[in-house]
C-alpha atoms as a PDB file:
ATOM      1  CA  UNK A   1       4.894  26.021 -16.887  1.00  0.00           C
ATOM      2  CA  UNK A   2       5.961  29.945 -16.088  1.00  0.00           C
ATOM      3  CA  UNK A   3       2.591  30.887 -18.285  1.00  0.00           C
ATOM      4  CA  UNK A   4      -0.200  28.649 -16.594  1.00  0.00           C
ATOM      5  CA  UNK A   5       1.285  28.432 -12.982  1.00  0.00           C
ATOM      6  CA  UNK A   6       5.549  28.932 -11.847  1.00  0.00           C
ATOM      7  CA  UNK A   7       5.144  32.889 -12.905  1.00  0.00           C
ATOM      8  CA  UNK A   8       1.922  33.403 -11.257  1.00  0.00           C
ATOM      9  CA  UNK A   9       2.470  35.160  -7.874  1.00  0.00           C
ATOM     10  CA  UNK A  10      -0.904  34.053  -6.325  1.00  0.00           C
ATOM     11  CA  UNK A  11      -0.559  30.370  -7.489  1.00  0.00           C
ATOM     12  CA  UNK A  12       3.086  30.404  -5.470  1.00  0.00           C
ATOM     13  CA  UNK A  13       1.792  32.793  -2.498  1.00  0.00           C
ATOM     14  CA  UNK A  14       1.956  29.534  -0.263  1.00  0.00           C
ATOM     15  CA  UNK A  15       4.230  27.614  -1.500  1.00  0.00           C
ATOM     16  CA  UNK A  16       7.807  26.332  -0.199  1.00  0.00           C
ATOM     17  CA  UNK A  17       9.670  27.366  -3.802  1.00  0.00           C
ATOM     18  CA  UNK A  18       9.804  30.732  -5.151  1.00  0.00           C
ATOM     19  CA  UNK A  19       8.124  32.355  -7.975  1.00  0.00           C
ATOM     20  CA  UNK A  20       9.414  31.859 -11.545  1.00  0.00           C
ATOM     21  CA  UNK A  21      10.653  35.292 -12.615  1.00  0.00           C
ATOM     22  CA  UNK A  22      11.269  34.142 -16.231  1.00  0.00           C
ATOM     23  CA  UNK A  23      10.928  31.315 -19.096  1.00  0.00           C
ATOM     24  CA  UNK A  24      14.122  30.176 -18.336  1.00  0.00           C
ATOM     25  CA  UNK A  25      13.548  29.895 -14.522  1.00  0.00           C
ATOM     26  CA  UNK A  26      11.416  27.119 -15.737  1.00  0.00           C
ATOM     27  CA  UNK A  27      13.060  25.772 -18.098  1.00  0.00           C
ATOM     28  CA  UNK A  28      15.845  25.440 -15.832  1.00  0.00           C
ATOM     29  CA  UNK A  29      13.970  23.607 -13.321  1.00  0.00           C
ATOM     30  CA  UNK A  30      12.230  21.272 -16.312  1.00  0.00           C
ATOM     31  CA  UNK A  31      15.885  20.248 -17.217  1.00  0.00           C
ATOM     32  CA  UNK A  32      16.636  19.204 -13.460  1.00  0.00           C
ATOM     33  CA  UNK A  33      13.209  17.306 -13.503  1.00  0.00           C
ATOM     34  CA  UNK A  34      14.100  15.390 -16.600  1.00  0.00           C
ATOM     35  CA  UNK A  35      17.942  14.745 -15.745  1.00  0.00           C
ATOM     36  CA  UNK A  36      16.057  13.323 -12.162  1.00  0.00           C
ATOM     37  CA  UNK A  37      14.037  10.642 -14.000  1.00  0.00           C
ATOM     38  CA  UNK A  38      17.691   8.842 -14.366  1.00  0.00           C
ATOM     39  CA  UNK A  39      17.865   8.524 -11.089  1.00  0.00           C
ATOM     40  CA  UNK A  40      15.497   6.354  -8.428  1.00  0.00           C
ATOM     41  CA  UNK A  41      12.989   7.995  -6.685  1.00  0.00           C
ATOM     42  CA  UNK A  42      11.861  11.003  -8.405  1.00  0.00           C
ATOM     43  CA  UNK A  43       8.397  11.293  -9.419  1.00  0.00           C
ATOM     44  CA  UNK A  44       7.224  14.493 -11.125  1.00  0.00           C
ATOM     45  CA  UNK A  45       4.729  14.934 -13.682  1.00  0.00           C
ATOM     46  CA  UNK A  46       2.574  17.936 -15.258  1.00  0.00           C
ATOM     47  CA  UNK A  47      -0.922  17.860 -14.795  1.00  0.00           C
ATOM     48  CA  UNK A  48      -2.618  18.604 -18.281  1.00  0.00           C
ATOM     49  CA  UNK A  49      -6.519  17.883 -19.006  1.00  0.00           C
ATOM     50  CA  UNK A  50      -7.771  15.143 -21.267  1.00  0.00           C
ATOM     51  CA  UNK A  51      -8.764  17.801 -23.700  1.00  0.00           C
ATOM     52  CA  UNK A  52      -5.627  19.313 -24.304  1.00  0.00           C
ATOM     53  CA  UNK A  53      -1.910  18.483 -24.057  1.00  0.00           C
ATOM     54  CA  UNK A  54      -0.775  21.582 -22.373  1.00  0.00           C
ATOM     55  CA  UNK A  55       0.506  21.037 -18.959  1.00  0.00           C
ATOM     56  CA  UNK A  56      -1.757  23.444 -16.523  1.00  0.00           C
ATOM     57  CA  UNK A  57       0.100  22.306 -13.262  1.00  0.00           C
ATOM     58  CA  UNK A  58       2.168  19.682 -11.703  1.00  0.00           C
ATOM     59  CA  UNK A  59       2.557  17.117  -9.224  1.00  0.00           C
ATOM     60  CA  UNK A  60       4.569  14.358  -7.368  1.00  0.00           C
ATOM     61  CA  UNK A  61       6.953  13.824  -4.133  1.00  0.00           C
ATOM     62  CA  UNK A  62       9.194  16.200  -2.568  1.00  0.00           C
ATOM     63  CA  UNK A  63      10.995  13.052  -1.269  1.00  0.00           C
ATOM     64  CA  UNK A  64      10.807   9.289  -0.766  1.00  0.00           C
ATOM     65  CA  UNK A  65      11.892   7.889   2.733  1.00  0.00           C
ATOM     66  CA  UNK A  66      13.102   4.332   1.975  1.00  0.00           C
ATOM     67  CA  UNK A  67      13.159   3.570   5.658  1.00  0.00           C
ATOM     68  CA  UNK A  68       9.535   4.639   6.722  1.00  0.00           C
ATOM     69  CA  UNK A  69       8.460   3.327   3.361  1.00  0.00           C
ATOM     70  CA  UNK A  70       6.791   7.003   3.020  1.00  0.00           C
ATOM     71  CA  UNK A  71       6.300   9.711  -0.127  1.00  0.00           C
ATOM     72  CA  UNK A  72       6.054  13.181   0.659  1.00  0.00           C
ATOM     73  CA  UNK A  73       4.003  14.517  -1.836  1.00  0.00           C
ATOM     74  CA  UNK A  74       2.953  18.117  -2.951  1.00  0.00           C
ATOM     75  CA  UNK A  75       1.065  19.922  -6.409  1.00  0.00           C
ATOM     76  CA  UNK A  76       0.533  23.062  -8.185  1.00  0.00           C
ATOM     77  CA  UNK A  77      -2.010  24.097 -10.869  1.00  0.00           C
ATOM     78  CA  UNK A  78      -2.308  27.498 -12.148  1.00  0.00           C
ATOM     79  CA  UNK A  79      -4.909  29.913 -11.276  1.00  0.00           C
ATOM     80  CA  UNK A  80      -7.663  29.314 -14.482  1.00  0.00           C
ATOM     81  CA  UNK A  81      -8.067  25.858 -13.533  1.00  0.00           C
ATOM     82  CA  UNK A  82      -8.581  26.352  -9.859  1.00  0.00           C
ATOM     83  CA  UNK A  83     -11.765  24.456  -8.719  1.00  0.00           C
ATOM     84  CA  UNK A  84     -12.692  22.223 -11.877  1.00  0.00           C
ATOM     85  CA  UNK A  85     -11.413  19.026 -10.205  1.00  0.00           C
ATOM     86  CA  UNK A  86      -8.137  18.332 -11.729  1.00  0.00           C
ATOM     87  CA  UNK A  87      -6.154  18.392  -8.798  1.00  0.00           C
ATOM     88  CA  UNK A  88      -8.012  15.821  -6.766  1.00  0.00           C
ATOM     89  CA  UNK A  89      -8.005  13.839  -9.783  1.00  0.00           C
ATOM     90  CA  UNK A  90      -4.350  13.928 -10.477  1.00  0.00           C
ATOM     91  CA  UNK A  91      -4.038  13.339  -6.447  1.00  0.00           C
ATOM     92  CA  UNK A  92      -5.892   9.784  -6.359  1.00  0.00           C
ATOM     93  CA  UNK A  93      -4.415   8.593  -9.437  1.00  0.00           C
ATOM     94  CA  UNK A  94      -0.978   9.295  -7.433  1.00  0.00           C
ATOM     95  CA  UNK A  95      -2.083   7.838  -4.432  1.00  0.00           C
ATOM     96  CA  UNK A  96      -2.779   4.782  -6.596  1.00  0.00           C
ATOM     97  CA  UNK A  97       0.511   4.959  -8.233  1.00  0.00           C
ATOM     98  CA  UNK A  98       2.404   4.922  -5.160  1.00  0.00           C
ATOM     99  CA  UNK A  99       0.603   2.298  -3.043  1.00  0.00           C
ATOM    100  CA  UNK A 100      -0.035   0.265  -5.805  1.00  0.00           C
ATOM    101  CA  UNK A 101       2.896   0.385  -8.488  1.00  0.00           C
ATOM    102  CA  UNK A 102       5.606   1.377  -6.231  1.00  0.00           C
ATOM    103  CA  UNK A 103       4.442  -0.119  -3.078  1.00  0.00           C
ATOM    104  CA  UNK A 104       4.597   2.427  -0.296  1.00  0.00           C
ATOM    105  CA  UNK A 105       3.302   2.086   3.395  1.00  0.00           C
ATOM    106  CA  UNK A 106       2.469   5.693   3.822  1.00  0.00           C
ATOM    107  CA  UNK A 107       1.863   9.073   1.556  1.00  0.00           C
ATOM    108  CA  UNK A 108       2.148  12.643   3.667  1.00  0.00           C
ATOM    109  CA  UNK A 109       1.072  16.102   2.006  1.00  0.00           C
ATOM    110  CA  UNK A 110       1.602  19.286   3.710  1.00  0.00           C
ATOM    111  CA  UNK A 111       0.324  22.704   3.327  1.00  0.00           C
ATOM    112  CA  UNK A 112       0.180  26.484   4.914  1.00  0.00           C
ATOM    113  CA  UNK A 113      -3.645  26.485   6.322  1.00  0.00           C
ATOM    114  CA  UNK A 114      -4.077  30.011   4.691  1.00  0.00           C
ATOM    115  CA  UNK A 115      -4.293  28.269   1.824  1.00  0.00           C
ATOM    116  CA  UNK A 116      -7.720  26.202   2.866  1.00  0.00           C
ATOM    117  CA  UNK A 117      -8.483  24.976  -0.417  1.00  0.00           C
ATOM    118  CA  UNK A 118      -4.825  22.881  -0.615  1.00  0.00           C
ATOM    119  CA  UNK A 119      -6.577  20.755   2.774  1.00  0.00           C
ATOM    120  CA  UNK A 120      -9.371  20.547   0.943  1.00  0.00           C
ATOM    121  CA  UNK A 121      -7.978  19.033  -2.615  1.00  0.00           C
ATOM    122  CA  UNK A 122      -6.250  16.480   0.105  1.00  0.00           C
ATOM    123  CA  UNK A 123      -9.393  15.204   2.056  1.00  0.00           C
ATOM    124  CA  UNK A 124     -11.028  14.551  -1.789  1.00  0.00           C
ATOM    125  CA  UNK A 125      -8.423  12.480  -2.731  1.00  0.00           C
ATOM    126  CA  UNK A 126      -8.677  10.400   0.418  1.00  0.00           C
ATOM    127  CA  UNK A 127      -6.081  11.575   2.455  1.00  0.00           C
ATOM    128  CA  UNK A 128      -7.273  11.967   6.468  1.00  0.00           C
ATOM    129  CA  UNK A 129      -5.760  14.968   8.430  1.00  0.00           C
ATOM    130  CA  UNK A 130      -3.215  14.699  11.109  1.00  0.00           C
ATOM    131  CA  UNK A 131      -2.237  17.902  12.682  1.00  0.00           C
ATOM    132  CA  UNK A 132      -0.529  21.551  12.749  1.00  0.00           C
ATOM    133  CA  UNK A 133       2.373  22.319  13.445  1.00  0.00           C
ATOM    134  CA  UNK A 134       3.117  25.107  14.746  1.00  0.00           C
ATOM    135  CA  UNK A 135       5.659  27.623  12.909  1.00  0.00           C
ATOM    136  CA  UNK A 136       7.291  24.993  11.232  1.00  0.00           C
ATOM    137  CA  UNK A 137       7.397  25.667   7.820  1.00  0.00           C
ATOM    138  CA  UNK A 138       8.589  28.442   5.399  1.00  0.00           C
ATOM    139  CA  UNK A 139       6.471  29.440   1.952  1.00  0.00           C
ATOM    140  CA  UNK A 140       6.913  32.800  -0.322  1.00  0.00           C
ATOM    141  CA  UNK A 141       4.512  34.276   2.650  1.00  0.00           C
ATOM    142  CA  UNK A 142       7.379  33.661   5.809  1.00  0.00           C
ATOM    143  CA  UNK A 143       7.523  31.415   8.272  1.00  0.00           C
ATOM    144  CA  UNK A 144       4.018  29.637   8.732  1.00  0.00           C
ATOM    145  CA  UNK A 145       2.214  26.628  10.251  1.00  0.00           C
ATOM    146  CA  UNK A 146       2.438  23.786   8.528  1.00  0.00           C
ATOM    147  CA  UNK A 147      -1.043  21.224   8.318  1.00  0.00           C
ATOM    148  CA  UNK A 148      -0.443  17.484   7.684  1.00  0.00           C
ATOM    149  CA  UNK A 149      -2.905  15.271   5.623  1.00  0.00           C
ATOM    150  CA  UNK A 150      -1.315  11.306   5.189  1.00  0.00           C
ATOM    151  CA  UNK A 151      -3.386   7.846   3.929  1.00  0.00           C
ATOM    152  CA  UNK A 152      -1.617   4.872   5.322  1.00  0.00           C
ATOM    153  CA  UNK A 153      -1.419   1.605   2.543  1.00  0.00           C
ATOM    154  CA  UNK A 154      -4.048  -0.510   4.620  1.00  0.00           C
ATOM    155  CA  UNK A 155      -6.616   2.633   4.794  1.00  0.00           C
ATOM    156  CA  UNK A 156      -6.460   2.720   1.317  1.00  0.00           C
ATOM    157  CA  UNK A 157      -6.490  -1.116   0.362  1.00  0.00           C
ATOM    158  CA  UNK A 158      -9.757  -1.670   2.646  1.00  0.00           C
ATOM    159  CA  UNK A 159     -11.342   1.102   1.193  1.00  0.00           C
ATOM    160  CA  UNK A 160     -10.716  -0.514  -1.989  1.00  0.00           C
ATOM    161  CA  UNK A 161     -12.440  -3.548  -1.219  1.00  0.00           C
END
């Protein structure tokens, strides 16, 4: 995790948690992930490619409102992997898992719009865009504009059939 993507400054540059200074920054936050998995609602996984078990990134929801029925959802994959299709990959088979095995109405992503290919990696997996907001969000850059992409459960089931 701090090798292939948490210690890598221009992996985090946009994102909403800050950069891993150390192997145990990671480790720490590996041990909260797996202590989580007791609990209901927390989904986090790695991201590793079929050829290899080392995990390369990660993904899986910042938070699950029970009363809109909604995931937020958000991923990471370090730098050497950019562009070889893993991400949108490991985004569809997550919007799969949560319409279909946990049974949500709607799945949001955000992301700073600097960060163009993020949006991108979103409309692949089949997730429409919504909007900017305006200065709402904070990554490691400041205060930034935050871009929504969302699917809704029937745009995905009638695209299915």
């Amino acid at each position: 995790m701090f090798r292939n993507w948490a210690g890598d400054p221009e992996v985090t540059k946009y994102l909403t948690w800050p950069i891993h200074g150390s192997v145990s920054d990671s480790e720490l936050i590996l041990s909260e992930w797996a202590a989580s998995y007791s609990g209901e609602n927390f989904y986090n996984w790695c991201i590793a490619p079929k050829s290899s078990s080392e995990p390369i990134g990660s993904i899986g929801s910042h938070a699950v409102n029970e009363d809109l029925n909604m995931a937020q959802i958000g991923y990471c994959i370090g730098r050497k992997w950019w562009g070889r299709g893993y991400v949108p990959e490991a985004l569809k088979e997550l919007v799969r898992f949560f319409f279909e095995e946990v049974g949500v109405n709607r799945i949001e992503a955000r992301y700073d719009p600097r960060n163009v290919n993020s949006g991108k990696v979103m409309a692949k997996a089949g997730l429409t865009y919504e909007g900017t907001l305006r200065q709402a969000e904070r990554t490691n850059q400041g205060i930034c504009d935050a871009s929504y992409y969302a699917i809704l459960a029937e745009d995905y089931f009638a695209a299915k059939s």
